[in-house]
PDB file of N, CA and C in Angstrom:
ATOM      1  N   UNK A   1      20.029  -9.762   5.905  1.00  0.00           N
ATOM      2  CA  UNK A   1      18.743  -9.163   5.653  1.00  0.00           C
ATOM      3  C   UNK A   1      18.737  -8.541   4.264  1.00  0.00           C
ATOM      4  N   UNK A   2      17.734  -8.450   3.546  1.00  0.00           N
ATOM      5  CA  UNK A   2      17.844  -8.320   2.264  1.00  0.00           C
ATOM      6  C   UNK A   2      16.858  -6.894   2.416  1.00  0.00           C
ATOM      7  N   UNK A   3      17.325  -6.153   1.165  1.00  0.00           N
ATOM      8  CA  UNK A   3      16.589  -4.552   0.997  1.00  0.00           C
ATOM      9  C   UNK A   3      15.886  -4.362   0.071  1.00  0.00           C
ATOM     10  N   UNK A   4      14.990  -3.686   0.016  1.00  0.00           N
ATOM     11  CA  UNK A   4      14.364  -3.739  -1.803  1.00  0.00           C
ATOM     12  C   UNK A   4      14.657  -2.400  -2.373  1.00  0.00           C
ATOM     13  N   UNK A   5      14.884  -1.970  -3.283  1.00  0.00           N
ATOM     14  CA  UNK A   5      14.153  -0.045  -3.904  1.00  0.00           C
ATOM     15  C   UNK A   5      13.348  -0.655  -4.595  1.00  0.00           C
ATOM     16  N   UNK A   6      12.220   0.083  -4.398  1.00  0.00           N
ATOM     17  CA  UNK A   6      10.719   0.018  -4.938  1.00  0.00           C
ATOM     18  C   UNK A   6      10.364   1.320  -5.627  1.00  0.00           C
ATOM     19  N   UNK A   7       9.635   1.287  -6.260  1.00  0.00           N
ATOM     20  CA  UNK A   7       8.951   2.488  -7.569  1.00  0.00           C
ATOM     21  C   UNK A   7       7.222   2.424  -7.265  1.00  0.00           C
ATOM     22  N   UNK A   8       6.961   3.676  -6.204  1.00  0.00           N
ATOM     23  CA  UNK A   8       5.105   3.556  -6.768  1.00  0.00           C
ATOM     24  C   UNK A   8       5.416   4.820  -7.329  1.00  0.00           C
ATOM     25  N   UNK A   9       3.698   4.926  -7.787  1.00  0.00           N
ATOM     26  CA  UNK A   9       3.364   5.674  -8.744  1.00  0.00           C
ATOM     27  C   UNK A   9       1.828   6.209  -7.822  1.00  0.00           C
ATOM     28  N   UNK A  10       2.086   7.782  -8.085  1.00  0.00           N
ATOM     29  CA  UNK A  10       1.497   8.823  -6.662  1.00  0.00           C
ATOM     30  C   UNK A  10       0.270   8.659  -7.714  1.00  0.00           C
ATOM     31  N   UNK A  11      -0.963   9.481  -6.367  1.00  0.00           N
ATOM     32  CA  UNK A  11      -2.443   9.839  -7.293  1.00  0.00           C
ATOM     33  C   UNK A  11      -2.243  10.580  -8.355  1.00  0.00           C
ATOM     34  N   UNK A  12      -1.323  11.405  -8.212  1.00  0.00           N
ATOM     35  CA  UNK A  12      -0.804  12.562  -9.261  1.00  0.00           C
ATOM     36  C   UNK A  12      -0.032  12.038 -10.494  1.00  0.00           C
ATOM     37  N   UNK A  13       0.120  10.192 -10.462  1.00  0.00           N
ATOM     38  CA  UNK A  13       0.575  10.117 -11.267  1.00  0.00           C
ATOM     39  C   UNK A  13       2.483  10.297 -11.423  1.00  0.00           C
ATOM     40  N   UNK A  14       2.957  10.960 -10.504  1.00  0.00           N
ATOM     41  CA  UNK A  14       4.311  10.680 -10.352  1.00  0.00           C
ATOM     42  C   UNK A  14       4.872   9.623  -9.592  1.00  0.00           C
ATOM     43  N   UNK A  15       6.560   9.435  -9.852  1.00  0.00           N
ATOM     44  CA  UNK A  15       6.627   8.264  -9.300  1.00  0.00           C
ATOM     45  C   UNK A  15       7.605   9.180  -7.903  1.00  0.00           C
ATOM     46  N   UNK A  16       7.558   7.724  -7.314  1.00  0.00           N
ATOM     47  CA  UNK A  16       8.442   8.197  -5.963  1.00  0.00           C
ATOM     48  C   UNK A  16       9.497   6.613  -5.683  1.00  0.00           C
ATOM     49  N   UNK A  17      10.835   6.790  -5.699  1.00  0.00           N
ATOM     50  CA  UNK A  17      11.911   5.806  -5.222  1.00  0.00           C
ATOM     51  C   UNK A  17      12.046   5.722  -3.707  1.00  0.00           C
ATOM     52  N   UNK A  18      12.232   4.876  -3.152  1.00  0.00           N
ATOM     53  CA  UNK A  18      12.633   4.575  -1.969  1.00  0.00           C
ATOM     54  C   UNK A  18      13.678   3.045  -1.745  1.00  0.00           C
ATOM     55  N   UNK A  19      13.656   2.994  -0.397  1.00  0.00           N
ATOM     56  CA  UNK A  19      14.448   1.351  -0.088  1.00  0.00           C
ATOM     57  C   UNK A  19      13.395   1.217   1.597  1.00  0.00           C
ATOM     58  N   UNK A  20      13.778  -0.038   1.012  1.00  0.00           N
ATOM     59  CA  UNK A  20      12.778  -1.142   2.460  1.00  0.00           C
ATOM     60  C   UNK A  20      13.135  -2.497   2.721  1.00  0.00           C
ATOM     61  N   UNK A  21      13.183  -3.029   3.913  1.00  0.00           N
ATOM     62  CA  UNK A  21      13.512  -4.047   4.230  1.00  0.00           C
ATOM     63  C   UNK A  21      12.210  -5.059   3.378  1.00  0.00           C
ATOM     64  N   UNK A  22      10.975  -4.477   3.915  1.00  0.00           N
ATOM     65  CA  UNK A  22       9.751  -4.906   3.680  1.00  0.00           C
ATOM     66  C   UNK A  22       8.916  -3.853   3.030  1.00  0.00           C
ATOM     67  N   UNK A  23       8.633  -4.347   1.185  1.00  0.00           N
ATOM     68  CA  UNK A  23       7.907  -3.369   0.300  1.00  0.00           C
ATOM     69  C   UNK A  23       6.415  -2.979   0.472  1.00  0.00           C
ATOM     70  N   UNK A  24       5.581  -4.285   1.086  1.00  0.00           N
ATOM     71  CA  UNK A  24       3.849  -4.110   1.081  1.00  0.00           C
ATOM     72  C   UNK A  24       3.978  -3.142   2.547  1.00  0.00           C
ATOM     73  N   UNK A  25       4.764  -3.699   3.861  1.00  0.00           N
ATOM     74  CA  UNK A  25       4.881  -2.329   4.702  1.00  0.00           C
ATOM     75  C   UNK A  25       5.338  -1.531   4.726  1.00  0.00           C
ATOM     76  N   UNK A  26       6.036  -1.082   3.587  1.00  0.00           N
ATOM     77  CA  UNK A  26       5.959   0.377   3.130  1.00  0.00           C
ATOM     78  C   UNK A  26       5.248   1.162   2.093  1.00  0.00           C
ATOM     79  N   UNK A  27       4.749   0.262   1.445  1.00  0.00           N
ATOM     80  CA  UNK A  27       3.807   0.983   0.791  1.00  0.00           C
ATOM     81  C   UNK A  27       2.551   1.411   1.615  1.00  0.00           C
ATOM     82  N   UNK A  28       2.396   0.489   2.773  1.00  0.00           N
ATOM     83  CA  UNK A  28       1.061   0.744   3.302  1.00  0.00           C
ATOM     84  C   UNK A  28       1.129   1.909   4.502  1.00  0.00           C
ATOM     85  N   UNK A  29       2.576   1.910   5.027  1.00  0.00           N
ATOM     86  CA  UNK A  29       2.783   3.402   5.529  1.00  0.00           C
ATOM     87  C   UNK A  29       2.763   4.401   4.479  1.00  0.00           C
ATOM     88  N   UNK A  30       2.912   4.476   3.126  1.00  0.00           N
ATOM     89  CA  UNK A  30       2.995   5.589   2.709  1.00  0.00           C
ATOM     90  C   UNK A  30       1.223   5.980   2.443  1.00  0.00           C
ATOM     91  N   UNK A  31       1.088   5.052   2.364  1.00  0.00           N
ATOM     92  CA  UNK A  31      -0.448   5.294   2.620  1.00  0.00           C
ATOM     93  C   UNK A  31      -1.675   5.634   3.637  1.00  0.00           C
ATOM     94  N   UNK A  32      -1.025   5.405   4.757  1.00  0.00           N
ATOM     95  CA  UNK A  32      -2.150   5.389   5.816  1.00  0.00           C
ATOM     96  C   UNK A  32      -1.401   5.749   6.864  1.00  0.00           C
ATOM     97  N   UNK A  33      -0.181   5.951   6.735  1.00  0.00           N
ATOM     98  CA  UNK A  33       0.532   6.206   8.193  1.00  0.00           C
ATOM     99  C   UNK A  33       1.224   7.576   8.037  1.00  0.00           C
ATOM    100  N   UNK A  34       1.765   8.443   9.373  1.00  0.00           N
ATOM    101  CA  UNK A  34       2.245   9.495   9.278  1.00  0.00           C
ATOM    102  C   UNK A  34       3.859   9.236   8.939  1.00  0.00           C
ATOM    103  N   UNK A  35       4.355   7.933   9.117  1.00  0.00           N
ATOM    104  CA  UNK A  35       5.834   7.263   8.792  1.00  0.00           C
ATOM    105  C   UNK A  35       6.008   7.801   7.036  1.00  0.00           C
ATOM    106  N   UNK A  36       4.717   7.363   6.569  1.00  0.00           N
ATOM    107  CA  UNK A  36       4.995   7.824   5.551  1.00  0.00           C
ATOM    108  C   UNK A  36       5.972   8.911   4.683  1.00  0.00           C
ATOM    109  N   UNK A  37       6.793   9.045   3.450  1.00  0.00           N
ATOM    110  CA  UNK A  37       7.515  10.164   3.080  1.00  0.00           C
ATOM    111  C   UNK A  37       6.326  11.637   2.811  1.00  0.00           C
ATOM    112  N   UNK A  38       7.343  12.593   3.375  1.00  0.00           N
ATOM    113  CA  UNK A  38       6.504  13.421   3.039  1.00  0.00           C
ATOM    114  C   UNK A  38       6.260  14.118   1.828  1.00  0.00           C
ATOM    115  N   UNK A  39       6.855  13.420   0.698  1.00  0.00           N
ATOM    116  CA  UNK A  39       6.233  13.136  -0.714  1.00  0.00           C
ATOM    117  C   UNK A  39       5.218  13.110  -0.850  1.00  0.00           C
ATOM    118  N   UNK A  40       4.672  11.741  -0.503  1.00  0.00           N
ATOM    119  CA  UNK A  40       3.868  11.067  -0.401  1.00  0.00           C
ATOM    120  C   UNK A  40       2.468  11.360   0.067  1.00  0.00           C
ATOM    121  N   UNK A  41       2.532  11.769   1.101  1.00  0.00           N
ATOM    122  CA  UNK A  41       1.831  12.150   2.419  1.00  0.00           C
ATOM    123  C   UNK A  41       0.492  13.130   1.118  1.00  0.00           C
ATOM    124  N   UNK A  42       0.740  13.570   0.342  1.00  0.00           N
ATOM    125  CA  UNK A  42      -0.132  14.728  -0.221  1.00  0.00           C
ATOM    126  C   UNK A  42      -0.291  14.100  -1.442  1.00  0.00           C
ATOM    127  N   UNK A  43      -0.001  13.146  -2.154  1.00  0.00           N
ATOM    128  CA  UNK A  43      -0.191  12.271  -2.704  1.00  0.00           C
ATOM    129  C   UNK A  43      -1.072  10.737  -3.021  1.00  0.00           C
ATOM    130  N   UNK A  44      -1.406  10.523  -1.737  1.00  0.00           N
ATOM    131  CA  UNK A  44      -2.052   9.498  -1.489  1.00  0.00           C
ATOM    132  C   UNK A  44      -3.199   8.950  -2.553  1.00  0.00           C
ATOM    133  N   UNK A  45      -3.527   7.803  -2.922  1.00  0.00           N
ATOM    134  CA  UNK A  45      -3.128   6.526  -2.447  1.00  0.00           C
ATOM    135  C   UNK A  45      -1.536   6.203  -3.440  1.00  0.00           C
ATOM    136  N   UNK A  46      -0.706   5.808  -3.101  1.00  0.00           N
ATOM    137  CA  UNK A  46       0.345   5.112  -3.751  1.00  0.00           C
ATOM    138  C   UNK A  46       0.178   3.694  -4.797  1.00  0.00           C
ATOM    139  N   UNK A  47       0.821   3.562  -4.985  1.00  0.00           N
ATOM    140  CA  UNK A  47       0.437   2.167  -6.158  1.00  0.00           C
ATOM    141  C   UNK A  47       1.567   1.884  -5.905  1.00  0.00           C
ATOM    142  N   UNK A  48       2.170   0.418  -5.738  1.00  0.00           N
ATOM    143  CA  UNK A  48       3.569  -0.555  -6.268  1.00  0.00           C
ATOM    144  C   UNK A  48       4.067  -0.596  -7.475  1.00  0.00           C
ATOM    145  N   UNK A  49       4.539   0.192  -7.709  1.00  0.00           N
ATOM    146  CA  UNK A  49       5.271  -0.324  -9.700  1.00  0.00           C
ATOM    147  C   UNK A  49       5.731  -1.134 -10.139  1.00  0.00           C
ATOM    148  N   UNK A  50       7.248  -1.205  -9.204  1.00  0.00           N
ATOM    149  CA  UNK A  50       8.579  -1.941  -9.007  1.00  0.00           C
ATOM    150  C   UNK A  50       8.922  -2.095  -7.750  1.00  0.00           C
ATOM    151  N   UNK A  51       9.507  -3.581  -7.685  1.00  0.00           N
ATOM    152  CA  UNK A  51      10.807  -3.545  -6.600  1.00  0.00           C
ATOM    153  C   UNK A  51      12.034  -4.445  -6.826  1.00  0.00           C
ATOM    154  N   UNK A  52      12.608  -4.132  -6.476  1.00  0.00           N
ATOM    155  CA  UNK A  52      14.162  -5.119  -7.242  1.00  0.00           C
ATOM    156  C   UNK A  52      14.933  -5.198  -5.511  1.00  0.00           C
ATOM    157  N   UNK A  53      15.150  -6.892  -5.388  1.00  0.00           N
ATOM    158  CA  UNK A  53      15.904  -7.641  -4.122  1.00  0.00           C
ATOM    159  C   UNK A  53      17.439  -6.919  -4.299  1.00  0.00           C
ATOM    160  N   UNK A  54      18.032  -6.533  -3.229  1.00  0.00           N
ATOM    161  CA  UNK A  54      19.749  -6.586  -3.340  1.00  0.00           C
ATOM    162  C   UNK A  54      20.300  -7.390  -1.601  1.00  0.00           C
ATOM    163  N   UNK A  55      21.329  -7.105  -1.912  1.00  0.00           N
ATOM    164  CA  UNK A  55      21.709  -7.996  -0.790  1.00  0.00           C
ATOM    165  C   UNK A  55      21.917  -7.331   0.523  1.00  0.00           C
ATOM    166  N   UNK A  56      22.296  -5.925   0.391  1.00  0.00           N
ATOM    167  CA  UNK A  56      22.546  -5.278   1.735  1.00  0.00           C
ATOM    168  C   UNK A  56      21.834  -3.562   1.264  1.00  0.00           C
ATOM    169  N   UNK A  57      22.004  -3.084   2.859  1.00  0.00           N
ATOM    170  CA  UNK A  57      21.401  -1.537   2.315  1.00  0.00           C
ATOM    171  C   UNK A  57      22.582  -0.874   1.463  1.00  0.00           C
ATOM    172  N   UNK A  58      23.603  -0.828   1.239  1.00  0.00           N
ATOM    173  CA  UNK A  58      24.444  -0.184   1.227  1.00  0.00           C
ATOM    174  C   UNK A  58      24.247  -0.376  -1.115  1.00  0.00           C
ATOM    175  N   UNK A  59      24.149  -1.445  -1.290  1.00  0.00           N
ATOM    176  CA  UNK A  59      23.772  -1.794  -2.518  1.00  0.00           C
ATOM    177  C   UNK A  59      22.298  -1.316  -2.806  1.00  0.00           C
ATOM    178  N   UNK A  60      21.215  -1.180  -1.677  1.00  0.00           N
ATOM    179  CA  UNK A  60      20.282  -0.543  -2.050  1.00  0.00           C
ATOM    180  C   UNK A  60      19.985   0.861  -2.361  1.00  0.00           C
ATOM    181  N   UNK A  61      20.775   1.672  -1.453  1.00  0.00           N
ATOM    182  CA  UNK A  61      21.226   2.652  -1.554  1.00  0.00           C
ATOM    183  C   UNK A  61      21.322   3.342  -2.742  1.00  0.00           C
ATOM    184  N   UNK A  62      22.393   2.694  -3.018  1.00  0.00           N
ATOM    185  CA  UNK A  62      23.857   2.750  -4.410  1.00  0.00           C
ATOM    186  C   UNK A  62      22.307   2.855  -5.792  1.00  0.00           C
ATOM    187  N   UNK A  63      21.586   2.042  -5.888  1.00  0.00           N
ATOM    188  CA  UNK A  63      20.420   1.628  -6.558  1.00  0.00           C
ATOM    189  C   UNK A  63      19.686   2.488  -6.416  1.00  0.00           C
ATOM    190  N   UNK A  64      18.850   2.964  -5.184  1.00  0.00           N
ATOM    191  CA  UNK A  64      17.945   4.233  -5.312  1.00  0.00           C
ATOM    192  C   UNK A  64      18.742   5.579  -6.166  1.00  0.00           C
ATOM    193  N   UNK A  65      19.792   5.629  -5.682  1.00  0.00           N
ATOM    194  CA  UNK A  65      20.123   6.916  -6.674  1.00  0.00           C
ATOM    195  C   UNK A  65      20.547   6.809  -7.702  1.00  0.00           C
ATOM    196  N   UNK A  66      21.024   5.712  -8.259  1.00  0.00           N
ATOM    197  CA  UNK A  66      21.089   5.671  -9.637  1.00  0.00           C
ATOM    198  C   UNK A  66      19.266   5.454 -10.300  1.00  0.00           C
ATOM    199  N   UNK A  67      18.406   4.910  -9.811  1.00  0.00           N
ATOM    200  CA  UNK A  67      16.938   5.010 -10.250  1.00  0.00           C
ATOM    201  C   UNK A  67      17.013   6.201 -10.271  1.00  0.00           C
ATOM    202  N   UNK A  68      16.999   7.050  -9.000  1.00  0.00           N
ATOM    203  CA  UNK A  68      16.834   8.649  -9.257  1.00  0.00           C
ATOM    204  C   UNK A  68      17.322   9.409  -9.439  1.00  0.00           C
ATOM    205  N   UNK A  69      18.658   9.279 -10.730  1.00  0.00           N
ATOM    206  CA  UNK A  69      18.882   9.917 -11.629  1.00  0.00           C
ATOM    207  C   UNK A  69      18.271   9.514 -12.864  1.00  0.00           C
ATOM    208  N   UNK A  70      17.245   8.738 -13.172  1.00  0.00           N
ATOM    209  CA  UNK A  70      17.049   8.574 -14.450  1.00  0.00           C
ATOM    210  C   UNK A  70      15.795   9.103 -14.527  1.00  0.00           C
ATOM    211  N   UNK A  71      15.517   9.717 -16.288  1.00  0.00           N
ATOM    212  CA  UNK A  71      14.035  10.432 -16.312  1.00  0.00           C
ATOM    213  C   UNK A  71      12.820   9.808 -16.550  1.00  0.00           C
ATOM    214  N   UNK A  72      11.688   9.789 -16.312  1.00  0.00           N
ATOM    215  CA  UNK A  72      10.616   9.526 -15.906  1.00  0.00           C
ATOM    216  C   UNK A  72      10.523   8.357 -17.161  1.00  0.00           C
ATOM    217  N   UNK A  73      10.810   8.928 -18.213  1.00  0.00           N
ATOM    218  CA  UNK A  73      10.704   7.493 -19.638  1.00  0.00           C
ATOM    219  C   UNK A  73      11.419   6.391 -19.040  1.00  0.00           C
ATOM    220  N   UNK A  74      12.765   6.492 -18.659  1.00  0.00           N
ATOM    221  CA  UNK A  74      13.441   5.309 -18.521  1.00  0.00           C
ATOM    222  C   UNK A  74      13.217   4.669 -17.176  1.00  0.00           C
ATOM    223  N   UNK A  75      12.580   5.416 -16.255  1.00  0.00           N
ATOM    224  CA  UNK A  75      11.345   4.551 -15.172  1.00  0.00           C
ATOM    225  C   UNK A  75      10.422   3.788 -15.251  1.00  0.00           C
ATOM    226  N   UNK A  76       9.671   3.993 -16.441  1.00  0.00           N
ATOM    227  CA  UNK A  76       8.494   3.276 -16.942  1.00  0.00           C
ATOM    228  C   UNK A  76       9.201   2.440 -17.557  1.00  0.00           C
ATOM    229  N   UNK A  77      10.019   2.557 -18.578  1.00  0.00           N
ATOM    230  CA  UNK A  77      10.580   1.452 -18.949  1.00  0.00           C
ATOM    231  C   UNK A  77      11.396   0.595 -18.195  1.00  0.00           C
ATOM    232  N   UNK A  78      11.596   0.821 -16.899  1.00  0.00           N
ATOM    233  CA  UNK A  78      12.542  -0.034 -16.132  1.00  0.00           C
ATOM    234  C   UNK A  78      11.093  -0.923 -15.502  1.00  0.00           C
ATOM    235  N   UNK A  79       9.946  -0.283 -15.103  1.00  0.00           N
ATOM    236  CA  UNK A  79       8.669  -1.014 -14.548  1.00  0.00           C
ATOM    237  C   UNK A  79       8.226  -1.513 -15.907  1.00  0.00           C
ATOM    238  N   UNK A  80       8.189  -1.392 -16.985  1.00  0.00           N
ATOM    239  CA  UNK A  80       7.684  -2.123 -17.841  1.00  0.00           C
ATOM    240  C   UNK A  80       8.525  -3.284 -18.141  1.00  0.00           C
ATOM    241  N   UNK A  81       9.992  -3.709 -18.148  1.00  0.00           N
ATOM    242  CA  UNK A  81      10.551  -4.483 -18.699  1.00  0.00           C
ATOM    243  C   UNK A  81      10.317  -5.976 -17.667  1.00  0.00           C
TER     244      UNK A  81
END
C-alpha cells in the first residue's frame, strides 16, 4: 500500500503537513468532516498544494517531519518546483 505526505494551504493561508493512504479523502475530511485535524477544523476550506508517493508509512512518516522542519519559504518552494 502506498502513502502520500501532502501540503494544503488553510483559508488563513498557512500550510498544514500530513500522510494518507488516499490524498482527495483527506483533504475532503479536512474539510467537511469532524475526522478532520484539528488544525484544520478552524481553518476551513483547505486547498491541495502537494503530495509526494513513498512506498510504506514508515518512509512517509520519516518525510512529514522532515517537511515539518522546514520554513514556510522552502515549502512553497518545494510546491512550486
Amino acid at each position: 500500500m502506498s502513502y502520500f505526505v501532502y501540503i494544503v494551504q488553510c483559508s488563513d493561508n498557512t500550510l498544514y503537513t500530513g500522510i494518507a493512504t488516499d490524498v482527495q479523502r483527506r483533504v475532503e475530511e479536512h474539510n467537511s468532516s469532524a475526522k478532520g485535524a484539528k488544525y484544520t477544523k478552524t481553518r476551513r476550506p483547505v486547498k491541495l498544494m502537494y503530495s509526494e508517493e513513498l512506498d510504506d508509512r514508515s518512509q512517509a512518516t520519516k518525510r512529514e517531519i522532515a517537511i515539518k522542519k522546514l520554513s514556510r519559504e522552502k515549502k512553497l518552494e518545494l510546491i512550486n518546483a
